[in-house]
PDB file of N, CA and C in Angstrom:
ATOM      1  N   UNK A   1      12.529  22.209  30.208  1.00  0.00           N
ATOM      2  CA  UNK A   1      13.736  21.587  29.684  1.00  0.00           C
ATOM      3  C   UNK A   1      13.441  20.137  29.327  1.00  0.00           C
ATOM      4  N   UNK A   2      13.911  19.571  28.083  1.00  0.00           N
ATOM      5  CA  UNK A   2      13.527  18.752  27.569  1.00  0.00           C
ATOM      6  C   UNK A   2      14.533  17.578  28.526  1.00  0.00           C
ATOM      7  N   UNK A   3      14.232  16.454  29.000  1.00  0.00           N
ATOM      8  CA  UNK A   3      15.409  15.675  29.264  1.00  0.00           C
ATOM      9  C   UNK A   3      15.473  14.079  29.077  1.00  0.00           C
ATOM     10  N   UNK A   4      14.767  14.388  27.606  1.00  0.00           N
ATOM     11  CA  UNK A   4      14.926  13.138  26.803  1.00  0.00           C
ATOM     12  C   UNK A   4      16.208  12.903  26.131  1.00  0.00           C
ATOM     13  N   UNK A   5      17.067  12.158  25.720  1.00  0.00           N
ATOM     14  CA  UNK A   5      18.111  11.577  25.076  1.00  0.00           C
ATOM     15  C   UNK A   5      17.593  10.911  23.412  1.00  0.00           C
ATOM     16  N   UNK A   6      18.227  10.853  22.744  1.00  0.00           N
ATOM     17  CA  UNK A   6      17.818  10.299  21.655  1.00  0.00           C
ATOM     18  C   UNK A   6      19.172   8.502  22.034  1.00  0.00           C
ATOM     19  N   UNK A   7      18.326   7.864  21.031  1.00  0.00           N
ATOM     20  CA  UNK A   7      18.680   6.213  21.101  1.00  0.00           C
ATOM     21  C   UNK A   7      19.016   5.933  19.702  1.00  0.00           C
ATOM     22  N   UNK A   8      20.182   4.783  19.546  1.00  0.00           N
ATOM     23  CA  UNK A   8      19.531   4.360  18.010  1.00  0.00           C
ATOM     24  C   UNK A   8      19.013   2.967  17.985  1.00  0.00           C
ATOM     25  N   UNK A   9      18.048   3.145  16.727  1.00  0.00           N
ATOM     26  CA  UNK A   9      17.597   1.966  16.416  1.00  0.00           C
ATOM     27  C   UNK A   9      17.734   1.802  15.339  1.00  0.00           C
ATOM     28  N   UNK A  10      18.114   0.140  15.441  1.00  0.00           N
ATOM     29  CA  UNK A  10      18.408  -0.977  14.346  1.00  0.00           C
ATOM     30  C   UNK A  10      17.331  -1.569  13.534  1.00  0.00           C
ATOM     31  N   UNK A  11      16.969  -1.729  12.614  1.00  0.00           N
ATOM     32  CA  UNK A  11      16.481  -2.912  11.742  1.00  0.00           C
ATOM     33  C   UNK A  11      16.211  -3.130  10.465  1.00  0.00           C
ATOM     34  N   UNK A  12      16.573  -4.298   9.853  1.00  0.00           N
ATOM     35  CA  UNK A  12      16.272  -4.471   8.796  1.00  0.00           C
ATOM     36  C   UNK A  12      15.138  -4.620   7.628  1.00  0.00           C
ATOM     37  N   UNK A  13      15.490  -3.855   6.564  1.00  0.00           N
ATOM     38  CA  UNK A  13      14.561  -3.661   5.820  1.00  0.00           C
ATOM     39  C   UNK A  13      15.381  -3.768   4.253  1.00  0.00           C
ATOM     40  N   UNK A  14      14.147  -4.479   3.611  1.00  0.00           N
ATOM     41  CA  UNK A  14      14.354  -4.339   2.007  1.00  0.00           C
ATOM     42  C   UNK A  14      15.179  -3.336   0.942  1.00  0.00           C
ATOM     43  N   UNK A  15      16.385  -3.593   0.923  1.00  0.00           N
ATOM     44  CA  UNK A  15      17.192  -2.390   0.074  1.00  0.00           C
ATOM     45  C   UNK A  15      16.849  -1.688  -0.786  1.00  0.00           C
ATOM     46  N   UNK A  16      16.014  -2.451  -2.013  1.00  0.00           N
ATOM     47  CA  UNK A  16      15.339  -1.369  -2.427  1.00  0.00           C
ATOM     48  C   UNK A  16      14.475  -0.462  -1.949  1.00  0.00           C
ATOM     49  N   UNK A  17      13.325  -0.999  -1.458  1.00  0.00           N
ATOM     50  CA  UNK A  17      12.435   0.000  -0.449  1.00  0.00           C
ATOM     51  C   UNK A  17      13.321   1.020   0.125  1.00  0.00           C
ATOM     52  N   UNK A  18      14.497   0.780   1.157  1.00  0.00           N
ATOM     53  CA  UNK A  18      14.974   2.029   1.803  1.00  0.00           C
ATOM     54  C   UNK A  18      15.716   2.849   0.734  1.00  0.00           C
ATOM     55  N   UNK A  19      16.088   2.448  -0.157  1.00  0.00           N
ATOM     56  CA  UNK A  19      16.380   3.336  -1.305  1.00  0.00           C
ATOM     57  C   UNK A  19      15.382   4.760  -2.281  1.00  0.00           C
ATOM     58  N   UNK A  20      13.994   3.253  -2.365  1.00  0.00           N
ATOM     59  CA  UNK A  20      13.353   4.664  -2.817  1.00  0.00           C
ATOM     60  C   UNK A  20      12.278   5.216  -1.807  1.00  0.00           C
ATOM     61  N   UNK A  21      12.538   4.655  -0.517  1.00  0.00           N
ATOM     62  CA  UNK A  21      11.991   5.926   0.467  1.00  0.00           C
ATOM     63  C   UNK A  21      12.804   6.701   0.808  1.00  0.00           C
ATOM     64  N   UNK A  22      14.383   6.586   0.777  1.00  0.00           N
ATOM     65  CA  UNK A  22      15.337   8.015   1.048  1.00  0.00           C
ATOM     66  C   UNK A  22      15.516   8.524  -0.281  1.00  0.00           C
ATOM     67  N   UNK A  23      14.607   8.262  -1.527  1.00  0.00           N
ATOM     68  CA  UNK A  23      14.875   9.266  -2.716  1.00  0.00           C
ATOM     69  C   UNK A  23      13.451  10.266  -2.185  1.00  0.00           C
ATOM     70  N   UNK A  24      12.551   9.772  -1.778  1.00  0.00           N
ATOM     71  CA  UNK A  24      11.319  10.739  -1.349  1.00  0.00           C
ATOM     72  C   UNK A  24      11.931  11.330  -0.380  1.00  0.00           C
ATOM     73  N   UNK A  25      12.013  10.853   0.432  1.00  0.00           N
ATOM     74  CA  UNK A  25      12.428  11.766   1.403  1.00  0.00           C
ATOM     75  C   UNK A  25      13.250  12.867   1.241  1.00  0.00           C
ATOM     76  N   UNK A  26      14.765  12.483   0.346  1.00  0.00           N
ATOM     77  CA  UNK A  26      15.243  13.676   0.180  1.00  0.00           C
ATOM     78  C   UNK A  26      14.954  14.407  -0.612  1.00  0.00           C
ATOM     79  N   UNK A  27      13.685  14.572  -1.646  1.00  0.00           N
ATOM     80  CA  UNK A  27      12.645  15.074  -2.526  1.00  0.00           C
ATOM     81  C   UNK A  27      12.297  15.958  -1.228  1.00  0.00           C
ATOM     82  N   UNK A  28      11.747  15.639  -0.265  1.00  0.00           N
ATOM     83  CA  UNK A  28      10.688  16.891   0.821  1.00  0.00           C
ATOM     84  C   UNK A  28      11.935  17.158   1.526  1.00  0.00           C
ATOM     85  N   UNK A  29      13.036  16.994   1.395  1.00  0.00           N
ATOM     86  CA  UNK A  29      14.234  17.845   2.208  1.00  0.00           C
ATOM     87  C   UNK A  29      14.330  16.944   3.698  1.00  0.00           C
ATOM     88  N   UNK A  30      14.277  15.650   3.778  1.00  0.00           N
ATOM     89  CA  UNK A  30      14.461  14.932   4.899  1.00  0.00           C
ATOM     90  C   UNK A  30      15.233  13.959   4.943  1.00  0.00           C
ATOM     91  N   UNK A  31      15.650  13.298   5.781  1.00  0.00           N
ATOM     92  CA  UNK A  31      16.675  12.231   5.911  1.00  0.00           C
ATOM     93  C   UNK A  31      15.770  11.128   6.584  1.00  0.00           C
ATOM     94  N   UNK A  32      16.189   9.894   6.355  1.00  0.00           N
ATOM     95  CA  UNK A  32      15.345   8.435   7.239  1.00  0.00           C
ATOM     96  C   UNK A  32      15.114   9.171   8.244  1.00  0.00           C
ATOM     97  N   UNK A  33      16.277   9.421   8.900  1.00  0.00           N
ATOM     98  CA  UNK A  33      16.027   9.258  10.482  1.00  0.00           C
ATOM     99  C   UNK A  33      14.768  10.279  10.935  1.00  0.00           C
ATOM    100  N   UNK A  34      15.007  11.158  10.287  1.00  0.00           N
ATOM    101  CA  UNK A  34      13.656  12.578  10.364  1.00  0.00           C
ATOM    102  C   UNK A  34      12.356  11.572  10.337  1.00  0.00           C
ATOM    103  N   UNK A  35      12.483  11.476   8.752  1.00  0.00           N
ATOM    104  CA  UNK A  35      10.853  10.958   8.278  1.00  0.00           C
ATOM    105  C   UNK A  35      10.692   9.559   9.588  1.00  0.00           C
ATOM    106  N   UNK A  36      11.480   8.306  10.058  1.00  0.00           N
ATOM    107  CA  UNK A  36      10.966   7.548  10.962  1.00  0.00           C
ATOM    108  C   UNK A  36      10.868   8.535  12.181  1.00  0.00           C
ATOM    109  N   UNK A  37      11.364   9.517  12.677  1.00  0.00           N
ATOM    110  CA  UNK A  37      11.407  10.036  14.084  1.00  0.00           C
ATOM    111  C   UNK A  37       9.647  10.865  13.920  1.00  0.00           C
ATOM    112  N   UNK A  38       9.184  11.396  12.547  1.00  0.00           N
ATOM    113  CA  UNK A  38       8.074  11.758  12.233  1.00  0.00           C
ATOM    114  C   UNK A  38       6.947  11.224  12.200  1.00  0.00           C
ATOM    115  N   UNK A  39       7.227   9.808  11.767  1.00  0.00           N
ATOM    116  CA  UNK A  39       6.917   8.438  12.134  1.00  0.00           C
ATOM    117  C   UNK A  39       5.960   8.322  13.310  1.00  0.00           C
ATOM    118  N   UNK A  40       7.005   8.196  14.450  1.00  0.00           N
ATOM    119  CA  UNK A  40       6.672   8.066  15.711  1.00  0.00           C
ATOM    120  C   UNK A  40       5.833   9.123  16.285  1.00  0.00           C
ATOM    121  N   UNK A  41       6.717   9.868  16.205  1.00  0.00           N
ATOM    122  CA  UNK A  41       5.359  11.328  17.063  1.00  0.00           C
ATOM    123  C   UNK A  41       4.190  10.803  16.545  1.00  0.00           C
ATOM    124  N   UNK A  42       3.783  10.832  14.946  1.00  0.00           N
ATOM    125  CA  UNK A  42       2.737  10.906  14.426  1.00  0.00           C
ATOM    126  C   UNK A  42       1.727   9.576  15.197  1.00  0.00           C
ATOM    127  N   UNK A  43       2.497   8.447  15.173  1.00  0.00           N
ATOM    128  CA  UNK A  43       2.146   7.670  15.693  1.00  0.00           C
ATOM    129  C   UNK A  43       1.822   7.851  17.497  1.00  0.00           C
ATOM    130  N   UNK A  44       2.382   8.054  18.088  1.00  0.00           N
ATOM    131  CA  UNK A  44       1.942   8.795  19.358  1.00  0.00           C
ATOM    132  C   UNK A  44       0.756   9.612  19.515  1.00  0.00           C
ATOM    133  N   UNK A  45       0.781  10.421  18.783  1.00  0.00           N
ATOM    134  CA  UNK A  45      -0.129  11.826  18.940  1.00  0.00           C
ATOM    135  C   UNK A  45      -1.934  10.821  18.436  1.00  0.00           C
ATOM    136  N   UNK A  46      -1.914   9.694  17.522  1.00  0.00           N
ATOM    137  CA  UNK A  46      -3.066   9.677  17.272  1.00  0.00           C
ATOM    138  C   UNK A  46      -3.173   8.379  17.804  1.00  0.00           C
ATOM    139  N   UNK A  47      -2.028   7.837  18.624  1.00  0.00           N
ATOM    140  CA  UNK A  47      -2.391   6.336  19.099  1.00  0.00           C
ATOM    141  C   UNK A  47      -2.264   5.145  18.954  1.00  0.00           C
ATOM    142  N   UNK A  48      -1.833   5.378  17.815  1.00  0.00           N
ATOM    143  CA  UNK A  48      -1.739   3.635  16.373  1.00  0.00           C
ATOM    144  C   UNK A  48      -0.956   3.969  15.389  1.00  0.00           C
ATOM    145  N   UNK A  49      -1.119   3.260  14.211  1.00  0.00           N
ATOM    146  CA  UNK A  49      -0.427   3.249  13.409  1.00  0.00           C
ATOM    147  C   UNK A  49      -1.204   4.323  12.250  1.00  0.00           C
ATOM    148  N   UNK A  50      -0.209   5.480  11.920  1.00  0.00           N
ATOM    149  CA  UNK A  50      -0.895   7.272  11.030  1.00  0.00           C
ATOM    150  C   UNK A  50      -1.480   6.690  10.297  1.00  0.00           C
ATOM    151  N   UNK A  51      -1.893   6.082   9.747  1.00  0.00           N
ATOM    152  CA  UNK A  51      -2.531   5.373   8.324  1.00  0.00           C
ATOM    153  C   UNK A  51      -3.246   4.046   8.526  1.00  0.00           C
ATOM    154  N   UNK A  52      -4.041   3.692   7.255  1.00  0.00           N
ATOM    155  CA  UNK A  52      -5.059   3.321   7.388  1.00  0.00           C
ATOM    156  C   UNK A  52      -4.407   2.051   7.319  1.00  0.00           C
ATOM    157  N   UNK A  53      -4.404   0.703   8.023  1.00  0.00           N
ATOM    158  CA  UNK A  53      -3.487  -0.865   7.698  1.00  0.00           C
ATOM    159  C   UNK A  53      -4.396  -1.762   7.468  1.00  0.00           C
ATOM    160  N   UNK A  54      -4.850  -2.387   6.050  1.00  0.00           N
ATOM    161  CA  UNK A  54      -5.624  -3.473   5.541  1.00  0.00           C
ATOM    162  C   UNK A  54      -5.223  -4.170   4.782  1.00  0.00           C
ATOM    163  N   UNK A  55      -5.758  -5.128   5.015  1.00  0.00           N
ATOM    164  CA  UNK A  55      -5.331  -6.339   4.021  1.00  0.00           C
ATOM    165  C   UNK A  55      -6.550  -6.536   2.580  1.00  0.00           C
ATOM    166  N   UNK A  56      -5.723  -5.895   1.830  1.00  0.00           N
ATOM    167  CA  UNK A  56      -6.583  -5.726   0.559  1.00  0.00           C
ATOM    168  C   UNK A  56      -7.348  -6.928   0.495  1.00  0.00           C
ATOM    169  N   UNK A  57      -6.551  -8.373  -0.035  1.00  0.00           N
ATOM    170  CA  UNK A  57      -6.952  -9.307  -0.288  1.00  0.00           C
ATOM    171  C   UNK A  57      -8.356 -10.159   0.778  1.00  0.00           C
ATOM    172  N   UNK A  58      -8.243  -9.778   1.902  1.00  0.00           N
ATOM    173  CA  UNK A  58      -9.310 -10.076   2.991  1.00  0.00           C
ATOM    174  C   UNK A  58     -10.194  -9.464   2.545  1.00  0.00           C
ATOM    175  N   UNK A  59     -10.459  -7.871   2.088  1.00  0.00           N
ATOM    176  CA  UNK A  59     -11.854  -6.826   1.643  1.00  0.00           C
ATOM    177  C   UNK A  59     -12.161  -7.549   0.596  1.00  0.00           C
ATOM    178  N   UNK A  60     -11.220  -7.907  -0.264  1.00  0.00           N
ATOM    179  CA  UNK A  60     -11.837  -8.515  -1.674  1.00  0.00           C
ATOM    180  C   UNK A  60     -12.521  -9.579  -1.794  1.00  0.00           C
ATOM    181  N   UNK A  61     -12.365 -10.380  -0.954  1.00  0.00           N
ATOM    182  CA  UNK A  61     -12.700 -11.879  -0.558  1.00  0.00           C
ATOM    183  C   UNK A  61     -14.149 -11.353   0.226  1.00  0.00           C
ATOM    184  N   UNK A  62     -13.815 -10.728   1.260  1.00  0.00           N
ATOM    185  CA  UNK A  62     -15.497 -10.684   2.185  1.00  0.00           C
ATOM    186  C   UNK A  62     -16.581  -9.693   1.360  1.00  0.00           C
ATOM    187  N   UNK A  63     -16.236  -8.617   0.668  1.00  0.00           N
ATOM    188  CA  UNK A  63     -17.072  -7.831  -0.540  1.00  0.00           C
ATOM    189  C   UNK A  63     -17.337  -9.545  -1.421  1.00  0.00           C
ATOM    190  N   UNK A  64     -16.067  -9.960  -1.809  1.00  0.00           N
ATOM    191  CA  UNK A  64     -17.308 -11.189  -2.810  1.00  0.00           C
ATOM    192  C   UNK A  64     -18.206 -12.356  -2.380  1.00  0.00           C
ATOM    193  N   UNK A  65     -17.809 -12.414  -1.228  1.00  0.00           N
ATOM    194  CA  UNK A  65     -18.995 -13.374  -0.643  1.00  0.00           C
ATOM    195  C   UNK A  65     -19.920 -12.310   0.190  1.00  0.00           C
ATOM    196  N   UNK A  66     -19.856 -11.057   0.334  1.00  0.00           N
ATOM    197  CA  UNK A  66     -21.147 -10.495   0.945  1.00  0.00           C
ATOM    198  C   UNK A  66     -22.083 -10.030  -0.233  1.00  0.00           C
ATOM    199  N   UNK A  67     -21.434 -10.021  -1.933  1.00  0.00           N
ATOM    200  CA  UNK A  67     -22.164  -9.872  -2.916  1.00  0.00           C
ATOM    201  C   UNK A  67     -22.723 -11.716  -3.112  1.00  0.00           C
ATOM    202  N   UNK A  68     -22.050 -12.650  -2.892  1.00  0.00           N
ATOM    203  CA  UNK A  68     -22.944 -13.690  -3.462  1.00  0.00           C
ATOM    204  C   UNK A  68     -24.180 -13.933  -2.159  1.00  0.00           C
ATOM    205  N   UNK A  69     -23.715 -13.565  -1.271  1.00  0.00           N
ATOM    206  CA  UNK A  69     -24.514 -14.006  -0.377  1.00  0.00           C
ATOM    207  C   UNK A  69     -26.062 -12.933  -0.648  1.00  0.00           C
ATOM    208  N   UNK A  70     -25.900 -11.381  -0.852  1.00  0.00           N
ATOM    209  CA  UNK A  70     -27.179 -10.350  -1.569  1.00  0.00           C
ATOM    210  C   UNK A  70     -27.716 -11.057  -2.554  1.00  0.00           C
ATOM    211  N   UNK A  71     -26.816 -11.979  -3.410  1.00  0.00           N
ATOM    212  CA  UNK A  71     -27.418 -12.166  -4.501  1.00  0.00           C
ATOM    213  C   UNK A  71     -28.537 -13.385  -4.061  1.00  0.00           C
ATOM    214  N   UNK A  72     -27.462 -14.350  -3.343  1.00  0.00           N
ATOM    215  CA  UNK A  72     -28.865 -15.427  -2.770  1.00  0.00           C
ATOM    216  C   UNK A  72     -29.889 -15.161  -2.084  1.00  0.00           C
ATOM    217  N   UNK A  73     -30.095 -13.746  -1.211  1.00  0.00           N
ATOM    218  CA  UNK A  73     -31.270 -13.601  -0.779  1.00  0.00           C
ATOM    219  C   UNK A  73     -32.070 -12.729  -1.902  1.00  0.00           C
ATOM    220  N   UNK A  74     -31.783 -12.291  -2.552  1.00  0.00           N
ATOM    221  CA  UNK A  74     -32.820 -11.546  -3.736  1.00  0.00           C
ATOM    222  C   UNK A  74     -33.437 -12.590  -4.816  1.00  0.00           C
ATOM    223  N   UNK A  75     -32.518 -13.565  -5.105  1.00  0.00           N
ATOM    224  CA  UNK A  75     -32.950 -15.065  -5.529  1.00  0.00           C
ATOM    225  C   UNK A  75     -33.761 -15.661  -4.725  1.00  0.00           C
ATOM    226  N   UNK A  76     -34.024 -15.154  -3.354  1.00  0.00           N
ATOM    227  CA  UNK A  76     -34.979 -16.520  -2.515  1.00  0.00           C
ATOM    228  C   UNK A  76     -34.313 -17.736  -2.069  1.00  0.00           C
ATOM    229  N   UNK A  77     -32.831 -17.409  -1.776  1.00  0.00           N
ATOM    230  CA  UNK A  77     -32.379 -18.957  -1.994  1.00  0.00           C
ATOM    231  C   UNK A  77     -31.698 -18.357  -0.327  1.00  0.00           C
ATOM    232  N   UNK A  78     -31.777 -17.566   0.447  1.00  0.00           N
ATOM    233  CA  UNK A  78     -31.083 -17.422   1.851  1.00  0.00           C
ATOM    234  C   UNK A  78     -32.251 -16.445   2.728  1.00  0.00           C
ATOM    235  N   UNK A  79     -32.544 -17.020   3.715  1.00  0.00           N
ATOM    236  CA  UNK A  79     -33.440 -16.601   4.397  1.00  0.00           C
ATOM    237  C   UNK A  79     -33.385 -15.371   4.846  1.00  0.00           C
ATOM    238  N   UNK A  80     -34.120 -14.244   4.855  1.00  0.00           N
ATOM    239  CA  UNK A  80     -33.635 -12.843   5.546  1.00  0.00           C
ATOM    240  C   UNK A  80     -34.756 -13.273   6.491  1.00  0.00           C
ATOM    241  N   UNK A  81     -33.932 -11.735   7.539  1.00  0.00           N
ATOM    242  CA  UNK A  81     -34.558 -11.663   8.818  1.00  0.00           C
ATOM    243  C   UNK A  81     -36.331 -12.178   8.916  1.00  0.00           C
ATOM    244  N   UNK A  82     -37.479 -10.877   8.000  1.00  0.00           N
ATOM    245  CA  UNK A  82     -38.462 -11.246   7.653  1.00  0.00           C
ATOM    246  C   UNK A  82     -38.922 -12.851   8.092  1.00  0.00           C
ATOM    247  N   UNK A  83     -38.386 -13.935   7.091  1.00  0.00           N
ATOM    248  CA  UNK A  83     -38.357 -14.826   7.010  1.00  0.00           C
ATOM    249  C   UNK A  83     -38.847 -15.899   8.345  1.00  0.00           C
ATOM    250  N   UNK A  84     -37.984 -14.861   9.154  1.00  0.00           N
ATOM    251  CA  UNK A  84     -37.980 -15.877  10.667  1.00  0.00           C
ATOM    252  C   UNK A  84     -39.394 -15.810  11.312  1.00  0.00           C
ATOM    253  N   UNK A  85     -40.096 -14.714  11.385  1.00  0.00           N
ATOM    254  CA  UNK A  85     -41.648 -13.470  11.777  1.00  0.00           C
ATOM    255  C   UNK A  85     -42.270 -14.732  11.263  1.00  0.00           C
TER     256      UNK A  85
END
């Protein structure tokens, strides 16, 4: 026997956004409260947050300085390991 209670929760979010996530949602036949309560389990069951959370702009930035930085050691201009021997 289950003898959990359900709660509600409050918070605010961007009107449009909750607009066109309850047009998807009711596209797969769900309501907010479903898809966030789906949310959670999902989030439970694997620990964290279901999906992958990055900050684009950080990858873009460290990919372009880990390309200038390849480029200065193939130039001779940044010491690789070798170097130290």
């Amino acid at each position: 026997m289950d003898n959990s209670k359900n709660i509600a929760i409050s918070f605010r979010v961007n009107e449009q956004d909750k607009r066109q996530a309850a047009l998807i949602y009711e596209a797969l036949g769900l309501n907010l409260s479903t898809a966030f309560s789906m949310f959670l389990k999902r989030t439970i069951a694997v620990g964290g947050v279901p999906f992958d959370v990055t900050n684009s702009d950080l990858q873009h930035t460290e990919t372009a300085a880990l390309k200038q930085q390849l480029a200065a050691i193939r130039n001779g201009q940044l010491p690789t390991p070798d170097d130290e021997n």
